[in-house]
PDB file of N, CA and C in Angstrom:
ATOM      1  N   UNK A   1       0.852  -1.171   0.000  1.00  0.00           N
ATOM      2  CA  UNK A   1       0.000   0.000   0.000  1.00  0.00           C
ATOM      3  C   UNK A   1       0.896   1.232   0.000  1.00  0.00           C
ATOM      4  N   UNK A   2       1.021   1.845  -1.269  1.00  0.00           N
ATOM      5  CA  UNK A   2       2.146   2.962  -1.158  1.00  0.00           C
ATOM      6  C   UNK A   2       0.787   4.368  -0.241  1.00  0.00           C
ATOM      7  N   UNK A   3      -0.343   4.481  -0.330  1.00  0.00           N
ATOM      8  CA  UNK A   3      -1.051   5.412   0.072  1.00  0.00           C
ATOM      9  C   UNK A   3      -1.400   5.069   1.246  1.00  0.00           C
ATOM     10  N   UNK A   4      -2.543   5.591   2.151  1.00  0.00           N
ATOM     11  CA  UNK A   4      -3.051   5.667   3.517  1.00  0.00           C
ATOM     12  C   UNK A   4      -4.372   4.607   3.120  1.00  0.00           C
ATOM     13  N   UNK A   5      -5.349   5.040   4.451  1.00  0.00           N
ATOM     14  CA  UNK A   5      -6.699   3.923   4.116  1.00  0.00           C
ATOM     15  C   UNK A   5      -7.185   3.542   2.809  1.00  0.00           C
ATOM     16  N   UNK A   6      -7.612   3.091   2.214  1.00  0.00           N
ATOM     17  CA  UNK A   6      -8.344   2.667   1.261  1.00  0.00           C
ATOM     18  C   UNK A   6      -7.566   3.453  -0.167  1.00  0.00           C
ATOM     19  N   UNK A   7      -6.372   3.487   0.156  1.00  0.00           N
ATOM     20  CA  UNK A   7      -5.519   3.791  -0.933  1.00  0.00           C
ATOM     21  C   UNK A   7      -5.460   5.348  -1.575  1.00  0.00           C
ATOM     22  N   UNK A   8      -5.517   5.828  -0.464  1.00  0.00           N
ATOM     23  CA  UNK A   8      -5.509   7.256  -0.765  1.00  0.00           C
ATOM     24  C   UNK A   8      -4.048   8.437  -0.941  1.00  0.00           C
ATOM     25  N   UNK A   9      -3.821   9.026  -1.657  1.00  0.00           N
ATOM     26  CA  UNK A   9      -2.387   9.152  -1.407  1.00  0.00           C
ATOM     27  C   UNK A   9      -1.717   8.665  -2.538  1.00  0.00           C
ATOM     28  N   UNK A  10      -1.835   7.508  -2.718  1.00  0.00           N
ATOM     29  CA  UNK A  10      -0.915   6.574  -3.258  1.00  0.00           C
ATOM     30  C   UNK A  10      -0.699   7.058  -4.792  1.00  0.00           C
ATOM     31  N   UNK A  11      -1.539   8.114  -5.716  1.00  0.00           N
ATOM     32  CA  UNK A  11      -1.397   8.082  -7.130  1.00  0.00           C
ATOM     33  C   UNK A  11      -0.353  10.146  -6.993  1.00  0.00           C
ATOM     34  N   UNK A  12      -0.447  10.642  -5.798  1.00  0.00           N
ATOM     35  CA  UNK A  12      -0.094  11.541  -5.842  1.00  0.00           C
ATOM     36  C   UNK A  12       1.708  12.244  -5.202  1.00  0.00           C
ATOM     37  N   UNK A  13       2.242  10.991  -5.184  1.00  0.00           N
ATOM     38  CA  UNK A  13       3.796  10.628  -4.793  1.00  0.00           C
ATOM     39  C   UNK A  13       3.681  11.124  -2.883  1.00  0.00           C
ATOM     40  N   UNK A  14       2.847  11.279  -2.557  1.00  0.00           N
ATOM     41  CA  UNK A  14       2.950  11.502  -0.706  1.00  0.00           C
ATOM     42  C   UNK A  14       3.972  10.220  -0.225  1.00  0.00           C
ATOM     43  N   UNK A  15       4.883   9.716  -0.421  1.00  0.00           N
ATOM     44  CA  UNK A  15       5.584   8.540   0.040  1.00  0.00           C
ATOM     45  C   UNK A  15       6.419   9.403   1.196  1.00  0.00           C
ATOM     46  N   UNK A  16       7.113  10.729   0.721  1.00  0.00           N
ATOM     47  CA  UNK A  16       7.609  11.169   1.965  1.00  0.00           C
ATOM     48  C   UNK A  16       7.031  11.714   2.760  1.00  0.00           C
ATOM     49  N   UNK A  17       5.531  12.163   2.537  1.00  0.00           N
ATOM     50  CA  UNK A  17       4.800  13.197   3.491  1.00  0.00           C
ATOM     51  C   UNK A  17       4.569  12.082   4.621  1.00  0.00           C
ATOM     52  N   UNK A  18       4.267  10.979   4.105  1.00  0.00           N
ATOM     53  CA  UNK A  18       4.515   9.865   4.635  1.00  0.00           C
ATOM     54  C   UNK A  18       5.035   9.434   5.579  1.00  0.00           C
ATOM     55  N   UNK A  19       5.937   9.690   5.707  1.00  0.00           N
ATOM     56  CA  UNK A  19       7.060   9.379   6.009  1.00  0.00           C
ATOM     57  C   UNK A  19       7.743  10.112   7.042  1.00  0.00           C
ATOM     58  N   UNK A  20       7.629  11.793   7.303  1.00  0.00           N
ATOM     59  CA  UNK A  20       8.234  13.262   8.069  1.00  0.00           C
ATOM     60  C   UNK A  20       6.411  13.201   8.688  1.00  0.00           C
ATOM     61  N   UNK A  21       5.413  12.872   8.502  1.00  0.00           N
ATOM     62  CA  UNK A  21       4.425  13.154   9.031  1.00  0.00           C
ATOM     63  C   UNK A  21       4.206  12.587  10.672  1.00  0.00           C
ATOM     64  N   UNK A  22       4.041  11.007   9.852  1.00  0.00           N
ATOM     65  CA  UNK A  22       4.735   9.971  11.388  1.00  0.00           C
ATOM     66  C   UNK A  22       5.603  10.475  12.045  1.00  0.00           C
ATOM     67  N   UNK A  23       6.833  10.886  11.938  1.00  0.00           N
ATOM     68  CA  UNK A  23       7.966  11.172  12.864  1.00  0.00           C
ATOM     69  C   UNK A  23       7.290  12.020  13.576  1.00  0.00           C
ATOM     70  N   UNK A  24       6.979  13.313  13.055  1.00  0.00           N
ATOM     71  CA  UNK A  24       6.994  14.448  13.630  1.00  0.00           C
ATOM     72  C   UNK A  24       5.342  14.567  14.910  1.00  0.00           C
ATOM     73  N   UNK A  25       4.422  13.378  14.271  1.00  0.00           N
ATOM     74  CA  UNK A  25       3.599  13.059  15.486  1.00  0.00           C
ATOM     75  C   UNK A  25       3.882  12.394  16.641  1.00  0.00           C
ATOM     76  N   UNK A  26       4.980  11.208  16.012  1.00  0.00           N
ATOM     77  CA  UNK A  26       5.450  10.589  16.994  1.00  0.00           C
ATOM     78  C   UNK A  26       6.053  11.471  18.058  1.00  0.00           C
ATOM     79  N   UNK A  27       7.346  12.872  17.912  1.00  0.00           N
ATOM     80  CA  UNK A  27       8.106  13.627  18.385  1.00  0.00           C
ATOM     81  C   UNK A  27       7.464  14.081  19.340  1.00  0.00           C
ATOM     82  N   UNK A  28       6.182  14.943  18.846  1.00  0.00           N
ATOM     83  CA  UNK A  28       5.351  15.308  19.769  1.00  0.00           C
ATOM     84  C   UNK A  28       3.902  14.458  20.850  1.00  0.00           C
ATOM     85  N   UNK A  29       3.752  13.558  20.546  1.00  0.00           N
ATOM     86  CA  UNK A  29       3.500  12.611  21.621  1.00  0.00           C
ATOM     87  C   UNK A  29       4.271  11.826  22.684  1.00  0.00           C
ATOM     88  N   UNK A  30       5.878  11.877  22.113  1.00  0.00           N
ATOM     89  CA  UNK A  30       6.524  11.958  22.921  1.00  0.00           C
ATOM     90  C   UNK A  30       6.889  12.991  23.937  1.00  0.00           C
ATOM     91  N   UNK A  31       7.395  14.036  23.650  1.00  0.00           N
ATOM     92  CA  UNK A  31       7.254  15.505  24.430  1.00  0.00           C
ATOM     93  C   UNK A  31       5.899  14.996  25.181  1.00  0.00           C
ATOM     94  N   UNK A  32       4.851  15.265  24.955  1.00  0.00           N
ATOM     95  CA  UNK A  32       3.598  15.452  25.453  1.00  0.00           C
ATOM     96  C   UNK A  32       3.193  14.281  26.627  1.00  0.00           C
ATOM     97  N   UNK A  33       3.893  12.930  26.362  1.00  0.00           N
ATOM     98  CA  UNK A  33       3.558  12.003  27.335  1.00  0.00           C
ATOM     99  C   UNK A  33       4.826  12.071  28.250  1.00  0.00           C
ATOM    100  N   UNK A  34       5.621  13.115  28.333  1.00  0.00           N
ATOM    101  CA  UNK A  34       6.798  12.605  29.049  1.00  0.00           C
ATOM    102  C   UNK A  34       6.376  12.757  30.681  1.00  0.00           C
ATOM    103  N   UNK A  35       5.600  13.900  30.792  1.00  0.00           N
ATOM    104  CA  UNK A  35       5.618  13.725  31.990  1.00  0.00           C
ATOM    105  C   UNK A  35       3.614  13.668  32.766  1.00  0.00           C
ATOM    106  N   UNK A  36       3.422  12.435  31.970  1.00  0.00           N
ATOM    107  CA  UNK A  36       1.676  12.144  32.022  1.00  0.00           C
ATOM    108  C   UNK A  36       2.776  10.579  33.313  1.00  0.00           C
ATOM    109  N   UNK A  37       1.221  10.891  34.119  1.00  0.00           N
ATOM    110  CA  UNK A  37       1.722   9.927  35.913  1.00  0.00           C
ATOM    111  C   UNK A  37       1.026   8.689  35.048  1.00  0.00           C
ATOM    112  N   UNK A  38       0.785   7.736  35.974  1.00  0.00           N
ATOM    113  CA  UNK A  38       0.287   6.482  35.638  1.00  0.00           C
ATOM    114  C   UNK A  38       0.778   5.420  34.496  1.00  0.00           C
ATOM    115  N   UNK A  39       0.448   4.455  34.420  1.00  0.00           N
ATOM    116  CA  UNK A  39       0.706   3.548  33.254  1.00  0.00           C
ATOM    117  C   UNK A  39       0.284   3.769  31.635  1.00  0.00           C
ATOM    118  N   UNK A  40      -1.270   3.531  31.438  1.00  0.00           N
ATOM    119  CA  UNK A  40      -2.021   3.972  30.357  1.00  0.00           C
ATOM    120  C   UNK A  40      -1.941   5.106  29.157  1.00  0.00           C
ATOM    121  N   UNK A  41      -1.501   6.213  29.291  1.00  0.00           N
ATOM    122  CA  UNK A  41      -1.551   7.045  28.557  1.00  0.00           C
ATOM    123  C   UNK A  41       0.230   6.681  28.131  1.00  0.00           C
ATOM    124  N   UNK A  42       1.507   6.682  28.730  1.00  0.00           N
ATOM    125  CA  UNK A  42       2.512   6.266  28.378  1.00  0.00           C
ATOM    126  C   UNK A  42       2.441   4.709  27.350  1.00  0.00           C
ATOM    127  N   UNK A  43       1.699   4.274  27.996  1.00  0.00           N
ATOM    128  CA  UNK A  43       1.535   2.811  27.144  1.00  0.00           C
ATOM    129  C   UNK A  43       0.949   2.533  25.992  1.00  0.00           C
ATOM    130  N   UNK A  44      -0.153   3.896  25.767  1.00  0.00           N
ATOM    131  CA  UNK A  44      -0.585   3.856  24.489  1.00  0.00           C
ATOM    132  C   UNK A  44      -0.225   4.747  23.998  1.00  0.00           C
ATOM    133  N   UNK A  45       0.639   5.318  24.133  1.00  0.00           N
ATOM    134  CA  UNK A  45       1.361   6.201  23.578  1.00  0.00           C
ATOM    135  C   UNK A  45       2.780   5.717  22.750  1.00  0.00           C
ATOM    136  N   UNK A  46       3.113   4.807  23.711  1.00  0.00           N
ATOM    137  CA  UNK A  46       4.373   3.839  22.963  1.00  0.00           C
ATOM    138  C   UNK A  46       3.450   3.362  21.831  1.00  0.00           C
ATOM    139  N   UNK A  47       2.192   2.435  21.802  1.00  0.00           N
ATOM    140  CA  UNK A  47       1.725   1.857  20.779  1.00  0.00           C
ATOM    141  C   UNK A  47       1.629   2.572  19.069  1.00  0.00           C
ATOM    142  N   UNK A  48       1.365   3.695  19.637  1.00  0.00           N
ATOM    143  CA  UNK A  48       0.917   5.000  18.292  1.00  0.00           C
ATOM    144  C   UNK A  48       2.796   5.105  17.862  1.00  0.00           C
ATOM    145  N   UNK A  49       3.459   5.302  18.668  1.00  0.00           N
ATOM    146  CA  UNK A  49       4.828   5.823  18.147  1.00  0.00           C
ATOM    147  C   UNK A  49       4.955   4.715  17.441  1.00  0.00           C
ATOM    148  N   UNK A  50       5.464   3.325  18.060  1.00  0.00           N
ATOM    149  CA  UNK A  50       5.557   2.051  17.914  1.00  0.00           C
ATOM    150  C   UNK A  50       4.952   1.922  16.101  1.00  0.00           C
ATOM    151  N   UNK A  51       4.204   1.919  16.018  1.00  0.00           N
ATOM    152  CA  UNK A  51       3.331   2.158  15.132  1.00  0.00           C
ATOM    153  C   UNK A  51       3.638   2.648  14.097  1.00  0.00           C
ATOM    154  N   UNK A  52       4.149   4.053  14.442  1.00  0.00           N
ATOM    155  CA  UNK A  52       3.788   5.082  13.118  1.00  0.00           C
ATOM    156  C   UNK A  52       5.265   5.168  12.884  1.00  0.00           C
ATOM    157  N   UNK A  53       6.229   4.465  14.049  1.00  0.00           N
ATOM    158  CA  UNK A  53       7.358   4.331  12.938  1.00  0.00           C
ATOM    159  C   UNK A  53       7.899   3.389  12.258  1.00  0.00           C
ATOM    160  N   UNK A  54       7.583   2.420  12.713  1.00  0.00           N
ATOM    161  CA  UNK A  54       7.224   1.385  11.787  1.00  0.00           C
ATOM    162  C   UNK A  54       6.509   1.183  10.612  1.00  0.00           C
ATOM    163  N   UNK A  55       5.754   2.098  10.507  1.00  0.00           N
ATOM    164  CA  UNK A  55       5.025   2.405   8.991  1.00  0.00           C
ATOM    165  C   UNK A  55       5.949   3.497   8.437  1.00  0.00           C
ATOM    166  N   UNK A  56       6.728   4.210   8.613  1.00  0.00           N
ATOM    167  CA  UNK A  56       7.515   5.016   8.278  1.00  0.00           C
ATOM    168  C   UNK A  56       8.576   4.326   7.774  1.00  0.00           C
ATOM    169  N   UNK A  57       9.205   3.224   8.557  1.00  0.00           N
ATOM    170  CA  UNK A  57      10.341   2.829   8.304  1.00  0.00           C
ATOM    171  C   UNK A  57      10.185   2.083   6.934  1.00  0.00           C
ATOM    172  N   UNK A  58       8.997   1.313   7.084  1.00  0.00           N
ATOM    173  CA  UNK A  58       8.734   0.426   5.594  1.00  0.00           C
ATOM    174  C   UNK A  58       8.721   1.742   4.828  1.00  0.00           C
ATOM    175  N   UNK A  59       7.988   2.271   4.341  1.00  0.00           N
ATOM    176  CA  UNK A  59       7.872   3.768   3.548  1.00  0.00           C
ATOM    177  C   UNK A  59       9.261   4.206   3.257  1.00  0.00           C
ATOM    178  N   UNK A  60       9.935   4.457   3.776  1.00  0.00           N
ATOM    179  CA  UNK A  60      11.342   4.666   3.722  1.00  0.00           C
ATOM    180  C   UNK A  60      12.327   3.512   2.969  1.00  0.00           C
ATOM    181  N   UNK A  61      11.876   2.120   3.780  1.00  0.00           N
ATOM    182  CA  UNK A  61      13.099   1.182   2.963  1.00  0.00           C
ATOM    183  C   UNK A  61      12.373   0.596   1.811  1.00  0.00           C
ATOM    184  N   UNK A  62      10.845   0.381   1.569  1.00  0.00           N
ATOM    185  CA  UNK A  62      10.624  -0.247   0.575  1.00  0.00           C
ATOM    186  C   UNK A  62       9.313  -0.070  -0.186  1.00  0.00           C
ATOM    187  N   UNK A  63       9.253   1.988   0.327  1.00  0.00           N
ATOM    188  CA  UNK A  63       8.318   2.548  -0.432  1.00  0.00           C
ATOM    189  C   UNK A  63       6.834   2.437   0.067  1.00  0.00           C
ATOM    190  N   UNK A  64       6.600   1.325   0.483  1.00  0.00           N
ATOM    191  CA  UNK A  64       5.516   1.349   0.861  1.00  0.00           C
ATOM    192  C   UNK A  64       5.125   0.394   1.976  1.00  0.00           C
ATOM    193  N   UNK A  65       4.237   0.641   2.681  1.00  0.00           N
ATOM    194  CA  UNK A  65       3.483  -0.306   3.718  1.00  0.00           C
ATOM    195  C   UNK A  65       2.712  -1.669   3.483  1.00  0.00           C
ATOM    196  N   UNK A  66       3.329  -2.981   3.681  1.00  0.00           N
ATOM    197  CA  UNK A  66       2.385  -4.418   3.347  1.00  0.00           C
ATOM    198  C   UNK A  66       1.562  -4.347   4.364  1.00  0.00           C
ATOM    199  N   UNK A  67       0.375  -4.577   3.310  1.00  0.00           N
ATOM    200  CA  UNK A  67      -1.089  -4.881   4.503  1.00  0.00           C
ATOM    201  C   UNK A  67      -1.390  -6.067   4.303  1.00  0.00           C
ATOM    202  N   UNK A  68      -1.454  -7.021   5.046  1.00  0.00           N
ATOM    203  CA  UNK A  68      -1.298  -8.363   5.171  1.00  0.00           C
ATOM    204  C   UNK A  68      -2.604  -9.111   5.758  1.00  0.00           C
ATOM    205  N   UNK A  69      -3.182  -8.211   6.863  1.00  0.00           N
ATOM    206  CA  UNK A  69      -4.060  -8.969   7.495  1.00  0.00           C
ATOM    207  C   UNK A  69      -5.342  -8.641   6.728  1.00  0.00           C
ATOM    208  N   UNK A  70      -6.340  -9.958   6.845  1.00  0.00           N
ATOM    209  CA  UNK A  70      -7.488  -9.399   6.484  1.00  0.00           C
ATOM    210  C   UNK A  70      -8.754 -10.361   6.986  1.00  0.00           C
ATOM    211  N   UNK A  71      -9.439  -9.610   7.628  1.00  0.00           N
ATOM    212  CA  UNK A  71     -10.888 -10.228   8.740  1.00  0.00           C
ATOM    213  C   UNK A  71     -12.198 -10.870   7.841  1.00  0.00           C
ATOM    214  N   UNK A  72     -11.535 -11.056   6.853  1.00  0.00           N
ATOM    215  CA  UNK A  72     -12.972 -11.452   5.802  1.00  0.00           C
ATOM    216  C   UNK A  72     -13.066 -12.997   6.651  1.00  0.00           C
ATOM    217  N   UNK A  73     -14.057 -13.075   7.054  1.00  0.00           N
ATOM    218  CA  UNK A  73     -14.346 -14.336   7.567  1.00  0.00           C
ATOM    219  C   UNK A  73     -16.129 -14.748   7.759  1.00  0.00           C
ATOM    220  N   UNK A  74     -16.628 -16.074   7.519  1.00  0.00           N
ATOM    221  CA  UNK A  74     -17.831 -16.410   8.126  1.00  0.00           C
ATOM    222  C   UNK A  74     -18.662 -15.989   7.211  1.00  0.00           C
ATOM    223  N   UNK A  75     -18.291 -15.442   6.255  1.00  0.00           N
ATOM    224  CA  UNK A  75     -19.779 -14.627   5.039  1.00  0.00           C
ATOM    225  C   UNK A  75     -18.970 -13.789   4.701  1.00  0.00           C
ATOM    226  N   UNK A  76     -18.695 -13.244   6.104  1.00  0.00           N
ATOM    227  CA  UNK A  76     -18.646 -11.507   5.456  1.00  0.00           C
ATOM    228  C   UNK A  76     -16.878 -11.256   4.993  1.00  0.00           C
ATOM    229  N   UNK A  77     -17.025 -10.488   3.732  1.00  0.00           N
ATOM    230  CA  UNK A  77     -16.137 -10.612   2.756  1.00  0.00           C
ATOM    231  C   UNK A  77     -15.548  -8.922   2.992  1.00  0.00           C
ATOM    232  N   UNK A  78     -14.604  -8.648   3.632  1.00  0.00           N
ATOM    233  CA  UNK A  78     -13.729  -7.255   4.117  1.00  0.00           C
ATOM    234  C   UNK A  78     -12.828  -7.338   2.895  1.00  0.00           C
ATOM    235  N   UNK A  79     -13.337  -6.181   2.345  1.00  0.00           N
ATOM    236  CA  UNK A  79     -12.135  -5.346   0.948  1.00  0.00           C
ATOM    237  C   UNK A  79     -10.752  -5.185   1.520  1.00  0.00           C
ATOM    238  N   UNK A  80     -10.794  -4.419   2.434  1.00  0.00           N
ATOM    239  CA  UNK A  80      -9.608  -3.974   3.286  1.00  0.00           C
ATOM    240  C   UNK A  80      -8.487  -4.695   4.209  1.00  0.00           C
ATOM    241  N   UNK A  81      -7.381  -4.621   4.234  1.00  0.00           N
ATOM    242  CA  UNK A  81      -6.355  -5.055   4.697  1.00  0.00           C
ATOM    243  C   UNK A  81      -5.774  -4.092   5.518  1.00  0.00           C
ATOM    244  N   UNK A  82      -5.009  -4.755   6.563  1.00  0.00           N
ATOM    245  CA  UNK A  82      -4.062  -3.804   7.338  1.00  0.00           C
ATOM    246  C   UNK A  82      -3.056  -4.933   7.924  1.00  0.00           C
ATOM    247  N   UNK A  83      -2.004  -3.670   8.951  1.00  0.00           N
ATOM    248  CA  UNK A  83      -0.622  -4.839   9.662  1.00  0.00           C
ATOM    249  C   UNK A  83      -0.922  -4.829  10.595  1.00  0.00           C
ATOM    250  N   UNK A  84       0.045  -4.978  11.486  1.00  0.00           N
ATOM    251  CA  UNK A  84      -0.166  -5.058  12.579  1.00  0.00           C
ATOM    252  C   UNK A  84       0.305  -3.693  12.956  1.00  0.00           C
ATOM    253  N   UNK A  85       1.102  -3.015  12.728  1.00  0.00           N
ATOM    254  CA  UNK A  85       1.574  -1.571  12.990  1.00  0.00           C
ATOM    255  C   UNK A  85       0.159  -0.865  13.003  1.00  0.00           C
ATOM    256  N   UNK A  86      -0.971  -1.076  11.913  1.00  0.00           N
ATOM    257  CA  UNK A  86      -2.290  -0.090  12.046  1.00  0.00           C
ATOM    258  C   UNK A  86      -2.750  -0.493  13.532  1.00  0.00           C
ATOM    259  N   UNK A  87      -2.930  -2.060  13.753  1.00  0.00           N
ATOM    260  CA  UNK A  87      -3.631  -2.147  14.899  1.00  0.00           C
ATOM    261  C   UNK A  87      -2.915  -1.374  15.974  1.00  0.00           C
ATOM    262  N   UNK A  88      -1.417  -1.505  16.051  1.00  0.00           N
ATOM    263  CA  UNK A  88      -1.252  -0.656  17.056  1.00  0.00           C
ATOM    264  C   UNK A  88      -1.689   1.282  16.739  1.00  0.00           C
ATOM    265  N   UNK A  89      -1.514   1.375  16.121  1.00  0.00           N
ATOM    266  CA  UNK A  89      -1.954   2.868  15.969  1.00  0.00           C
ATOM    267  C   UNK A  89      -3.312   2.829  16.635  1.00  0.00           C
ATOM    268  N   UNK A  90      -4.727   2.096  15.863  1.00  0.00           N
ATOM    269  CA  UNK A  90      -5.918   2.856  16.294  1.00  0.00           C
ATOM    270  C   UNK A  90      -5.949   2.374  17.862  1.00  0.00           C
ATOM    271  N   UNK A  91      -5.485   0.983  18.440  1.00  0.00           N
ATOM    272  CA  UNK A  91      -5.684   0.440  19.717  1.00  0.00           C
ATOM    273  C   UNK A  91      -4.760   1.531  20.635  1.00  0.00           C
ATOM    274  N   UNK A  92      -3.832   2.257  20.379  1.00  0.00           N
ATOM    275  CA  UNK A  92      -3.397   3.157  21.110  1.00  0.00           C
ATOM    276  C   UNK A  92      -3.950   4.319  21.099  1.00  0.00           C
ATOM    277  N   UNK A  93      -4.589   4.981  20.144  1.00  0.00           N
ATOM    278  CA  UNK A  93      -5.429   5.926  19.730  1.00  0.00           C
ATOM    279  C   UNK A  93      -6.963   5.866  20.901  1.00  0.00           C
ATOM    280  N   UNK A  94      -7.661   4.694  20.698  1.00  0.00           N
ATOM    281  CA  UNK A  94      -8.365   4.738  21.658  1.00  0.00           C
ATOM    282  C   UNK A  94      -8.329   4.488  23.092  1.00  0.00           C
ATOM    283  N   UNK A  95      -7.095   3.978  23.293  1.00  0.00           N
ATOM    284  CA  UNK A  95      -6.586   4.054  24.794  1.00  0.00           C
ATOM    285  C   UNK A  95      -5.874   5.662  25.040  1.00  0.00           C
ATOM    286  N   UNK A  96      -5.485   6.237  24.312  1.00  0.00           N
ATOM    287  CA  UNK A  96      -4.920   7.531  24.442  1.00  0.00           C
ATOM    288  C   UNK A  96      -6.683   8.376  25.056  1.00  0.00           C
ATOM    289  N   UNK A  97      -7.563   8.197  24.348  1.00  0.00           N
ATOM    290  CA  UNK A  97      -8.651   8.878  24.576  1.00  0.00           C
ATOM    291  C   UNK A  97      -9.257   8.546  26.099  1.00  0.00           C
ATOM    292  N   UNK A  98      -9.408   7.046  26.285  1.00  0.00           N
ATOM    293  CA  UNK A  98      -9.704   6.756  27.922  1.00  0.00           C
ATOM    294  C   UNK A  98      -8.865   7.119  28.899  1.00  0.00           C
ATOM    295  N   UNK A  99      -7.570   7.142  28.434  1.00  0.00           N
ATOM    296  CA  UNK A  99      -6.702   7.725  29.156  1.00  0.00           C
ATOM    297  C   UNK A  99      -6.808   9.314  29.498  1.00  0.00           C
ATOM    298  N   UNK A 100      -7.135  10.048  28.579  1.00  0.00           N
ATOM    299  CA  UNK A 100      -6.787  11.547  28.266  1.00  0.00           C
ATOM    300  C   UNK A 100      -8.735  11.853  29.574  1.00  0.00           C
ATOM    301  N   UNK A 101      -9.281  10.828  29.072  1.00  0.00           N
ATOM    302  CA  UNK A 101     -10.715  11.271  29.681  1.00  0.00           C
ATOM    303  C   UNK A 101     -10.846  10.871  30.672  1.00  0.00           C
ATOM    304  N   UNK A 102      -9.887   9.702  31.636  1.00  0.00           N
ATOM    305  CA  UNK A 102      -9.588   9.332  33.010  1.00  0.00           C
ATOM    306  C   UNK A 102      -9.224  10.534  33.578  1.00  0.00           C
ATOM    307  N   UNK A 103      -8.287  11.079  33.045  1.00  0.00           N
ATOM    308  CA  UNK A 103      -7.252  12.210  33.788  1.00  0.00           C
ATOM    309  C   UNK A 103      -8.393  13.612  34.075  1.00  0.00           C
ATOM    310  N   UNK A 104      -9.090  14.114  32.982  1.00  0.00           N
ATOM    311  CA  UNK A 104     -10.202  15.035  33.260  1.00  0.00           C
ATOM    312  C   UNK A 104     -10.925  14.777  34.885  1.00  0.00           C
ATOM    313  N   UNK A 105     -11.663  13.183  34.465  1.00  0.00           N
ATOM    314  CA  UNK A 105     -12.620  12.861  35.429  1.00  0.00           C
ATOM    315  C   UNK A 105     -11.988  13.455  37.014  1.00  0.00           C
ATOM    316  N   UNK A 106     -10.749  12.692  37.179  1.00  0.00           N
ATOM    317  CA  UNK A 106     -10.047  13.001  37.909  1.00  0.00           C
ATOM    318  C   UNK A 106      -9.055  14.276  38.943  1.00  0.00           C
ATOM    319  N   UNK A 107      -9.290  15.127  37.811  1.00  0.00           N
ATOM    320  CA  UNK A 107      -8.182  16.691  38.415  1.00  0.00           C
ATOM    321  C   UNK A 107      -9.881  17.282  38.661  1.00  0.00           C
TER     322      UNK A 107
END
């Protein structure tokens, strides 16, 4: 998959936006979780970095991202593919949010 979801990107050369986009979210979720208390928000925060540089790094050495997995199962027939690097992105993404909305409840 040289593009993003459902192949977007991919006909308009974004391989490096690609590529400096991840880092530079990663950079700043780092800054931003450095000094968050508890387990959770650090932990899904590694997942998203984890993640998005690892999709960077493929992008970088071999152009593009293999999407490998795919949930078509039982009937139902899924167009879409992803790695395991996506799962960590959105599964940290929504732990970033319970996390971010623990901490509210809380102060």
């Amino acid at each position: 998959n040289t593009g993003i979801d459902f192949g977007l990107l991919s006909n308009y050369g974004g391989r490096w936006l690609l590529v400096v986009f991840p880092i530079a979210v990663s950079l700043g979720l780092t800054a931003w979780v450095r000094n968050k208390r508890g387990w959770l928000l650090p932990l899904a925060t590694g997942a998203v970095v984890g993640g998005a540089l690892g999709n960077a790094f493929d992008r970088v050495i071999y152009g593009a991202v293999v999407d490998y997995l795919n949930m078509s199962c039982c009937g139902i027939n899924n167009p879409y593919s992803f790695n395991v690097a996506d799962v960590l992105i959105t599964c940290g993404t929504v732990f970033i949010a319970i996390g971010i909305g623990r901490d509210r409840r809380e102060s």
